[in-house]
Protein backbone atom coordinates (compact mmCIF):
# COMPACT_ATOMS: atom_id res chain seq x y z
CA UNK A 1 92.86 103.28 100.21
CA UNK A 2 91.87 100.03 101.80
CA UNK A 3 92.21 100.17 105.87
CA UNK A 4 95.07 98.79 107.50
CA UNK A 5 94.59 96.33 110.42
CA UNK A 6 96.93 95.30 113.51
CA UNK A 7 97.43 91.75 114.55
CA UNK A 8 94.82 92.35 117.30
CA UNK A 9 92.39 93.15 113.93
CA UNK A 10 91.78 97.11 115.34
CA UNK A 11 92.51 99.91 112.47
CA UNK A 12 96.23 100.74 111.98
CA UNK A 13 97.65 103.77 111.72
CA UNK A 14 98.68 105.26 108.08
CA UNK A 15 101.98 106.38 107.72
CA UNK A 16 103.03 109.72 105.48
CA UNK A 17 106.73 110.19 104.80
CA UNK A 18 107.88 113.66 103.95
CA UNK A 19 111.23 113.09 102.31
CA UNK A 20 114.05 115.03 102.04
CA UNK A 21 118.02 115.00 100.82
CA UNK A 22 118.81 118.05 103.78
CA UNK A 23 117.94 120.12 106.17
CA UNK A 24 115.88 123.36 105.02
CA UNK A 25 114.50 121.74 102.14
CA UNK A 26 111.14 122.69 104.07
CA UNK A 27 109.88 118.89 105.18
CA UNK A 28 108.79 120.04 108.56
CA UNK A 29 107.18 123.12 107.36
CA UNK A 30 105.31 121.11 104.48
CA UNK A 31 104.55 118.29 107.02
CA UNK A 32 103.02 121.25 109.52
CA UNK A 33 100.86 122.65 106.21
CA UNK A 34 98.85 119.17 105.92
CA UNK A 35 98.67 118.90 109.43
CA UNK A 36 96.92 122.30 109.22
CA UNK A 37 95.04 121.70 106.35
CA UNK A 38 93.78 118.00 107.88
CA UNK A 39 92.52 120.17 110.86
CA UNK A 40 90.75 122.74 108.88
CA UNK A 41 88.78 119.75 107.45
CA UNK A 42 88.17 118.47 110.79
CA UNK A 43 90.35 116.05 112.07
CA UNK A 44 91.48 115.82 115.40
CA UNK A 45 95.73 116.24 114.97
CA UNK A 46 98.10 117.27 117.61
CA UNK A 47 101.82 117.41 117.47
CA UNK A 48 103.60 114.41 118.66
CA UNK A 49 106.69 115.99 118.36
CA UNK A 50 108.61 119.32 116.73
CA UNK A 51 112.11 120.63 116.23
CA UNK A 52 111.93 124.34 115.48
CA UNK A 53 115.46 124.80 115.03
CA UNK A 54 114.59 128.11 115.43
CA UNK A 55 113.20 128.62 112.09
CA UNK A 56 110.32 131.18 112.76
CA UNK A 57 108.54 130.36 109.60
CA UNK A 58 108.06 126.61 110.57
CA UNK A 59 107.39 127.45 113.51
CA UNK A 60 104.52 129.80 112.99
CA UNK A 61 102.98 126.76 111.33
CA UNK A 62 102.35 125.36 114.77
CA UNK A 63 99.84 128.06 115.60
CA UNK A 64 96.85 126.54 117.08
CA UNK A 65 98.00 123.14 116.62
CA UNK A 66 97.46 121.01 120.11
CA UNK A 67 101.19 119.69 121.53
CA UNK A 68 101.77 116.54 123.19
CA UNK A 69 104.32 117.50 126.15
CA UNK A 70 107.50 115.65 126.14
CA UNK A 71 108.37 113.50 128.74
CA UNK A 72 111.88 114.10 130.71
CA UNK A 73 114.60 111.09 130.66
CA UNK A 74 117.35 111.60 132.68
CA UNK A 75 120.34 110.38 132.04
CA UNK A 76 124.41 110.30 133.37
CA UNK A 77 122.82 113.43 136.02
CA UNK A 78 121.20 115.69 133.42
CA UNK A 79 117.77 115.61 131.91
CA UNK A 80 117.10 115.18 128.20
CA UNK A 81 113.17 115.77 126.91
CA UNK A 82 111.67 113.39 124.40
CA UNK A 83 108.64 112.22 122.90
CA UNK A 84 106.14 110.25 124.64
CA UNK A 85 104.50 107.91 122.63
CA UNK A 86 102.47 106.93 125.37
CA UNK A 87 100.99 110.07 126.14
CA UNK A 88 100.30 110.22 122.23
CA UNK A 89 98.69 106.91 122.66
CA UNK A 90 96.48 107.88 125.45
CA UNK A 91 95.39 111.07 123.74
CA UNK A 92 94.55 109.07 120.86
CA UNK A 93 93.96 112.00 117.62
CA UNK A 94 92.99 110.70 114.24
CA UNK A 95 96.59 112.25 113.13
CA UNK A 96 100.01 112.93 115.31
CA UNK A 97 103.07 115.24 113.68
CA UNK A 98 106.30 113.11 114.80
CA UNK A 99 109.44 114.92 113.78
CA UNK A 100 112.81 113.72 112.95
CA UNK A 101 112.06 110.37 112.05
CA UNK A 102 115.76 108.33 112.41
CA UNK A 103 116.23 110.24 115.82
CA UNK A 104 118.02 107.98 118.48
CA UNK A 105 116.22 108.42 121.92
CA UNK A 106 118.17 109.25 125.11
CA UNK A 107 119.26 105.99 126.77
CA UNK A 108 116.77 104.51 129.46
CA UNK A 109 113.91 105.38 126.98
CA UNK A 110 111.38 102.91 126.17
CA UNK A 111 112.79 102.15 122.91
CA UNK A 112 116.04 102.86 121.23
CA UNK A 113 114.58 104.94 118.10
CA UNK A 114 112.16 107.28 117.52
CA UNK A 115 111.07 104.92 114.27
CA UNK A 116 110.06 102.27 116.61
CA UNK A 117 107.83 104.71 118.61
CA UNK A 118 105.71 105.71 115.53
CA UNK A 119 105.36 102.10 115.06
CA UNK A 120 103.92 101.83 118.22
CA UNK A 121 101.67 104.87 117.86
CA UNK A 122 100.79 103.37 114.32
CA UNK A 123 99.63 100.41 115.82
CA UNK A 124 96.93 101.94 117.96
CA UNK A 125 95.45 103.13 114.94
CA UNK A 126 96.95 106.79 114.86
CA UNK A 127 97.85 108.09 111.81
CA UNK A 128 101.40 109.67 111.59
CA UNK A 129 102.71 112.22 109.61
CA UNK A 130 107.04 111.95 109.86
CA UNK A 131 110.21 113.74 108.31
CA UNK A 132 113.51 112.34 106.86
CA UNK A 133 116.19 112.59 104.58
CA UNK A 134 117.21 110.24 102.07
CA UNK A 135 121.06 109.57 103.43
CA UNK A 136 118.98 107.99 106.52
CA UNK A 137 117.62 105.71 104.71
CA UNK A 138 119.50 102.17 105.92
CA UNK A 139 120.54 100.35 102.27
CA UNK A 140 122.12 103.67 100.99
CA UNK A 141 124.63 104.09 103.71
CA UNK A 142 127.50 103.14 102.01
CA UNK A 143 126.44 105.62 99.02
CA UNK A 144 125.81 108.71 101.39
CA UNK A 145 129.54 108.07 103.04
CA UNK A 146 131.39 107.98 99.38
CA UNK A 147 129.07 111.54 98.49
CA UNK A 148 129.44 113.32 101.81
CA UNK A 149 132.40 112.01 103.24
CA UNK A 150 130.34 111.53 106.33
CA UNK A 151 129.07 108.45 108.19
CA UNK A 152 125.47 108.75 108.81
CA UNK A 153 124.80 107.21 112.64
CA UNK A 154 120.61 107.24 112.84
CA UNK A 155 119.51 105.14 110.06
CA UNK A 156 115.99 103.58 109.36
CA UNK A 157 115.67 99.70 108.21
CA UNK A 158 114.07 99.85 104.53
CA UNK A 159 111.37 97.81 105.44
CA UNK A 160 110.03 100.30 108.03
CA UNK A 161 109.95 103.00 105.02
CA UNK A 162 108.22 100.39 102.64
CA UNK A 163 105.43 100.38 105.54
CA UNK A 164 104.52 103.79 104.27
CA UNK A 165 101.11 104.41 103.12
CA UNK A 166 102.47 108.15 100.81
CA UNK A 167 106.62 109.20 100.61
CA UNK A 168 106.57 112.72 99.72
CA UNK A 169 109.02 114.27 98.32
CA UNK A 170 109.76 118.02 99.24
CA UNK A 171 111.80 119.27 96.55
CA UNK A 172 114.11 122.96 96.79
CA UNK A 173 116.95 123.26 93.93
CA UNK A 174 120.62 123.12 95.96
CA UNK A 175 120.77 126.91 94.71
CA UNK A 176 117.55 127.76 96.28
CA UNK A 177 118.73 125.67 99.26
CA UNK A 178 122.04 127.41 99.88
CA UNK A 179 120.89 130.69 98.92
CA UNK A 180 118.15 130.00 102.13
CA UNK A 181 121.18 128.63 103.87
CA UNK A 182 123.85 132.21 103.28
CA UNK A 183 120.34 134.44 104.22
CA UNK A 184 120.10 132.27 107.83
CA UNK A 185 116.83 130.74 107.01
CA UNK A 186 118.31 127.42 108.00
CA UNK A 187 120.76 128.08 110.47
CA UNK A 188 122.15 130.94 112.76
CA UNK A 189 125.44 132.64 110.47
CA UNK A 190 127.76 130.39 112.62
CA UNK A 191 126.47 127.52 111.88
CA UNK A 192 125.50 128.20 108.63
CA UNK A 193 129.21 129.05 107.45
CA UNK A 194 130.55 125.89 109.05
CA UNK A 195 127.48 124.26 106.85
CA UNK A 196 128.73 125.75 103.74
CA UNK A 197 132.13 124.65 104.16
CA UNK A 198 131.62 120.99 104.56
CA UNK A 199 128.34 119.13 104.11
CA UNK A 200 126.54 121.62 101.66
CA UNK A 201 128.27 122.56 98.92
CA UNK A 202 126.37 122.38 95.99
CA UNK A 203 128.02 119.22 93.95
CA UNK A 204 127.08 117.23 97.22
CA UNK A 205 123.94 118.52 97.25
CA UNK A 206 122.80 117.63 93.77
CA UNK A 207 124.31 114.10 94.19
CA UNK A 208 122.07 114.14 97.17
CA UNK A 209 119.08 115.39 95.25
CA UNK A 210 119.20 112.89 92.62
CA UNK A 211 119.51 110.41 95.01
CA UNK A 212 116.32 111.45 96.66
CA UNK A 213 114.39 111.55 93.53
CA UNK A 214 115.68 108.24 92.62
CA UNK A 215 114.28 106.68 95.75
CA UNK A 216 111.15 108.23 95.81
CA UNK A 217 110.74 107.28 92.08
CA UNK A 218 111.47 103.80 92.84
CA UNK A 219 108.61 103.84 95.89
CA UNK A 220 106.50 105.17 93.39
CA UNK A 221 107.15 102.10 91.25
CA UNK A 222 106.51 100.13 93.57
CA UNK A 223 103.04 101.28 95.02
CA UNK A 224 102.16 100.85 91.56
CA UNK A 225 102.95 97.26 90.77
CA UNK A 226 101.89 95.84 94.47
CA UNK A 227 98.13 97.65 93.29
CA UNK A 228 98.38 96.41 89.83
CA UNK A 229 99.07 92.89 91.18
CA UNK A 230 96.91 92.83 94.17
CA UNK A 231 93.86 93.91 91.28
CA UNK A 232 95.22 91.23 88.66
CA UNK A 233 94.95 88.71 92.00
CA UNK A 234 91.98 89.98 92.90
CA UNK A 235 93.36 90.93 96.53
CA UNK A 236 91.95 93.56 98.73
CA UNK A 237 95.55 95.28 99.82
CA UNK A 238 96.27 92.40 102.08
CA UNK A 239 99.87 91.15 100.76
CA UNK A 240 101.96 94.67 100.25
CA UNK A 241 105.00 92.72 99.02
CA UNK A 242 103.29 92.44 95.32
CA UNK A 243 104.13 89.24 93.17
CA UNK A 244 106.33 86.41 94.59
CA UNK A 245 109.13 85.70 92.23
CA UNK A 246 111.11 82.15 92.26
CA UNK A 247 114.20 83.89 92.45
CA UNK A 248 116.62 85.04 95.81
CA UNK A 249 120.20 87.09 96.62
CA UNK A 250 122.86 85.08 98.98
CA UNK A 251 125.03 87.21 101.04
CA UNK A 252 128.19 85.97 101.98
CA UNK A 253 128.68 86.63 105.98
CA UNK A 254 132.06 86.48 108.02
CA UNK A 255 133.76 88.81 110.46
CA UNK A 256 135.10 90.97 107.97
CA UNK A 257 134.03 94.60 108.37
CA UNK A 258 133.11 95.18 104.97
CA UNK A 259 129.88 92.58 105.55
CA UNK A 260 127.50 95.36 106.73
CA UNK A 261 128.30 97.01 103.14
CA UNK A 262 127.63 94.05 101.66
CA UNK A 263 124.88 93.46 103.55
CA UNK A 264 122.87 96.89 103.07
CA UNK A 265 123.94 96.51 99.10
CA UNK A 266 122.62 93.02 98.83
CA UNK A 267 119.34 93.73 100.37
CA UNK A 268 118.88 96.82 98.43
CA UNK A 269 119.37 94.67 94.81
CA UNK A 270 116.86 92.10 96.75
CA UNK A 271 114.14 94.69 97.12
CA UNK A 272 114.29 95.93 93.65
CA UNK A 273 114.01 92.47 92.28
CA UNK A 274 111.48 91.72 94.54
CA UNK A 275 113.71 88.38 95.64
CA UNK A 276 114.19 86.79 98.62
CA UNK A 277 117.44 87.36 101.02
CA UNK A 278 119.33 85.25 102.51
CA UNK A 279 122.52 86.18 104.28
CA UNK A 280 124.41 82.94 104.90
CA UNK A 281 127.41 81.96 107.35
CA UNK A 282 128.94 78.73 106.84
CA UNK A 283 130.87 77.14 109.91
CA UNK A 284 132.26 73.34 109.88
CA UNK A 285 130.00 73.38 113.36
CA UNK A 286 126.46 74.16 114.13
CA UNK A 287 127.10 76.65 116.37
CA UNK A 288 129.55 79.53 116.38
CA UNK A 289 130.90 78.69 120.32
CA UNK A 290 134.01 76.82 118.33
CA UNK A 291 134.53 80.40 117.22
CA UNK A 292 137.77 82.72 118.80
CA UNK A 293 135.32 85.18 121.03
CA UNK A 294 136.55 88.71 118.52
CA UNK A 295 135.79 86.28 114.99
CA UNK A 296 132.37 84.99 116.76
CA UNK A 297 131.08 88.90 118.29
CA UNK A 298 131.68 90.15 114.97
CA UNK A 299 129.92 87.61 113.05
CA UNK A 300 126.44 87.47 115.52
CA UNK A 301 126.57 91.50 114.85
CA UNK A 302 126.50 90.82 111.23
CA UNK A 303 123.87 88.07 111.62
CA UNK A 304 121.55 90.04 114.08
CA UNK A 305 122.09 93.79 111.64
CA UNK A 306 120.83 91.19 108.47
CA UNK A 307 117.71 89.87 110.82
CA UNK A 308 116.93 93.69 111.52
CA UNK A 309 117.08 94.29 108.02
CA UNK A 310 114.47 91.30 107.32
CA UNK A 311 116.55 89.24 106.04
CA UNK A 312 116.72 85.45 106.73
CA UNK A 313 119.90 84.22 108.08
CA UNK A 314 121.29 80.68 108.18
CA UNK A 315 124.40 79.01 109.27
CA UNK A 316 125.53 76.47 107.09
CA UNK A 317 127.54 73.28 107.81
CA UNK A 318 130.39 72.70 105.23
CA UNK A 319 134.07 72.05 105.25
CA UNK A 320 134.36 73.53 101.32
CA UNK A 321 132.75 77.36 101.63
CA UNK A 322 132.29 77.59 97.99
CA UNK A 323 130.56 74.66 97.18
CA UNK A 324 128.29 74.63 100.66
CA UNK A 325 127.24 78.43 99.07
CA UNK A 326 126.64 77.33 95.73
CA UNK A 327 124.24 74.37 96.73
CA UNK A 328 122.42 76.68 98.74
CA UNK A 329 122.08 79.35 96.55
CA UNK A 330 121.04 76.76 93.70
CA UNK A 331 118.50 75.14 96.21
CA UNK A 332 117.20 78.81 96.54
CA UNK A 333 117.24 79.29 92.82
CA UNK A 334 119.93 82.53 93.65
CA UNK A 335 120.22 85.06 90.86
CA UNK A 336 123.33 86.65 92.52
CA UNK A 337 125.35 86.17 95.14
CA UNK A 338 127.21 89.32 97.07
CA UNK A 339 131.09 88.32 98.73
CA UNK A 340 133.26 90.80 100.30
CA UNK A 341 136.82 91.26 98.20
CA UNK A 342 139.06 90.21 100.99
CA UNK A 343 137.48 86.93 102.25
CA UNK A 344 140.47 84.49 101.00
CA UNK A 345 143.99 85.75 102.20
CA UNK A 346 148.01 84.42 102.67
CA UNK A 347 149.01 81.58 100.02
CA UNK A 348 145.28 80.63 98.92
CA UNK A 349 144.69 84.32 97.15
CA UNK A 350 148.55 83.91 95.49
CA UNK A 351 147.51 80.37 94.49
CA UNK A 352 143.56 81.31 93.46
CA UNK A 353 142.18 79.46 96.13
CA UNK A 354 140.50 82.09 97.35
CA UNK A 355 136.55 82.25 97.99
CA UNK A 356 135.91 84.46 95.46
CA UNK A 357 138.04 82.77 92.74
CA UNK A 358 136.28 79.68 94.04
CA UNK A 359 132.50 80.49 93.57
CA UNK A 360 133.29 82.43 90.76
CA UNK A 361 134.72 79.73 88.94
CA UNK A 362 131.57 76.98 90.04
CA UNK A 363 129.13 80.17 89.29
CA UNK A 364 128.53 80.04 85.65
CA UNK A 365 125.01 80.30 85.82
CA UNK A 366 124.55 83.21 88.23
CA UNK A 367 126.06 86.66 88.76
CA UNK A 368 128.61 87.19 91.30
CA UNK A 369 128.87 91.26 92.90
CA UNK A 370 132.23 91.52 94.75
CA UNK A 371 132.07 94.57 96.85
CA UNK A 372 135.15 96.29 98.20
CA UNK A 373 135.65 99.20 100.41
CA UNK A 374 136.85 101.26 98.76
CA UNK A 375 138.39 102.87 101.64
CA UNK A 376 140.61 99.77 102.59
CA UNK A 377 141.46 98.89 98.80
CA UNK A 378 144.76 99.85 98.66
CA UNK A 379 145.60 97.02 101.67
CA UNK A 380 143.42 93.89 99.10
């Protein structure tokens, strides 16, 4: 694997992903078995962080394994332990074990998520080995809330998980899983019968599972073509995007809550097509001060959540939405273009005014993906 290097040129870290679609699949207790096995071939690792969730098994995987201690945050008059990636930092092993990748850190932490710390530990050339499960994973959102029912808080951007070096996948039928789950492998009986009667019953898990595999058959895919392209190019690993394509995805932004959806969904078709993004906001301004303050708050949140995302954002001047979109996406050569359902309301939709009839009607030779909610439907 060619080495990595920081923008101050040092070595940078390699980062190994141990995937998962729910807790007691067994990611922390594979992640603890390579960390084990890297120190049985002599490297220096040490344990950046660990959740035991009292799970004695994973936890006698720790055995002789060097911890970092956890720095104390305190916050509203009680004290919360965390990792400290700067004690990691100044330890400096070949390899750290980080836990719980999407974990948000207790406010007055360095930084806000745990993510962002292995970055930093990444960057002074420590290798990382990290657990998650798929529903974290920012882009599928919207899927994991229609197959759970629940709204995942502590998601990771895409392109932090495309900065992987290895995503593996640690694999347990749902059967397996909830038979571990009735036996309290997982959690205490209390918990585990709460468990059983919401999040993990078995049709959510194998919707869960699939998705998983799906994901880490599409990183696989990828790995692939950015090697076979860097070889064809004659590149030494430099460029991990693989081949620019003269094509790009416009995104429709406007202070309608349905945009992060659209959003996450737009970038997701983007990185499969290896495209550019572009999520666009078009204003008869150039600024958004002309904006009522609710209208203009909602809008920079959508902006800034697409720029955290990677994706370029512009605000466009035009009086005519559609036709200020479709110039831009044709200047961009756009494949598709993503619009939320209820942009275009009142007499306009009655009349087929609205946005979407507009571009759809001027976009004859690109593809058009209105997304609803389908949780506010019934009010379009």
């Amino acid at each position: 694997m060619t080495e990595n290097t920081n923008s101050h040129g040092a070595a940078h870290g390699k980062l190994t992903i141990f995937l998962g679609y729910a807790a007691g699949v067994g990611k922390t207790f594979q992640m603890l078995e390579e960390a084990q096995n890297l120190k049985t071939k002599g490297f220096d690792v040490v344990i950046g962080y660990f959740e035991p969730h009292g799970r004695k098994q994973t936890i006698a995987k720790t055995e002789g394994l060097e911890m970092v201690p956890r720095k104390k945050v305190v916050y509203r008059g009680s004290v919360f332990e965390e990792m400290d990636p700067d004690a990691i930092i100044a330890r400096h092993p070949q390899v750290a074990v980080i836990d719980e990748f999407p974990h948000t850190n207790v406010p007055g932490s360095t930084r806000e998520k745990r993510w962002e710390d292995v970055l930093a530990v990444l960057d002074a050339g420590i290798d990382v080995l990290t657990t998650m499960n798929v529903q974290h994973l920012e882009s599928l959102n919207d899927q994991m809330m229609q197959i759970t029912g629940v709204k995942v808080r502590e998601t990771i951007p895409d392109w932090v998980v495309k900065q992987a070096d290895e995503v593996v996948m640690v694999d347990l039928t749902p059967r397996a899983l909830l038979n571990r789950l009735e036996r309290g492998v997982v959690y205490p009986p209390d918990k585990a019968q709460r468990a059983l009667q919401n999040f993990f019953r078995e049709s959510t898990l194998v919707a869960l599972r699939e998705m998983a595999l799906r994901q880490t058959a599409h990183e696989v895919e990828e790995r692939i073509e950015q090697s076979e392209a860097a070889e064809e190019a004659g590149d030494t690993g430099r460029n991990k995007r693989g081949p620019a394509i003269d094509d790009a995805v416009i995104i429709y932004v406007s202070d309608d809550p349905t945009t992060a959806m659209l959003i996450r969904r737009g970038k997701r078709v983007a990185d499969v097509l290896h495209a550019d993004c572009y999520a666009v906001f078009i204003s008869e301004h150039a600024d958004l001060q002309h904006l009522p303050p609710v209208k203009r708050e909602a809008v920079e949140r959508h902006l800034n959540f697409a720029r955290n995302l990677h994706i370029e954002t512009r605000v466009l001047i035009g009086h005519d939405h559609a036709q200020t979109l479709l110039d831009f996406a044709r200047v961009h050569k756009a494949r598709q273009i993503f619009l939320p359902r209820l942009v275009g309301k009142g007499v306009d939709r009655l009349l087929g005014k609205s946005l979407v009839n507009q571009v759809v009607s001027l976009a004859d030779d690109m593809e058009v993906t209105i997304v609803t909610d389908r949780r506010i439907e019934n009010r379009v």
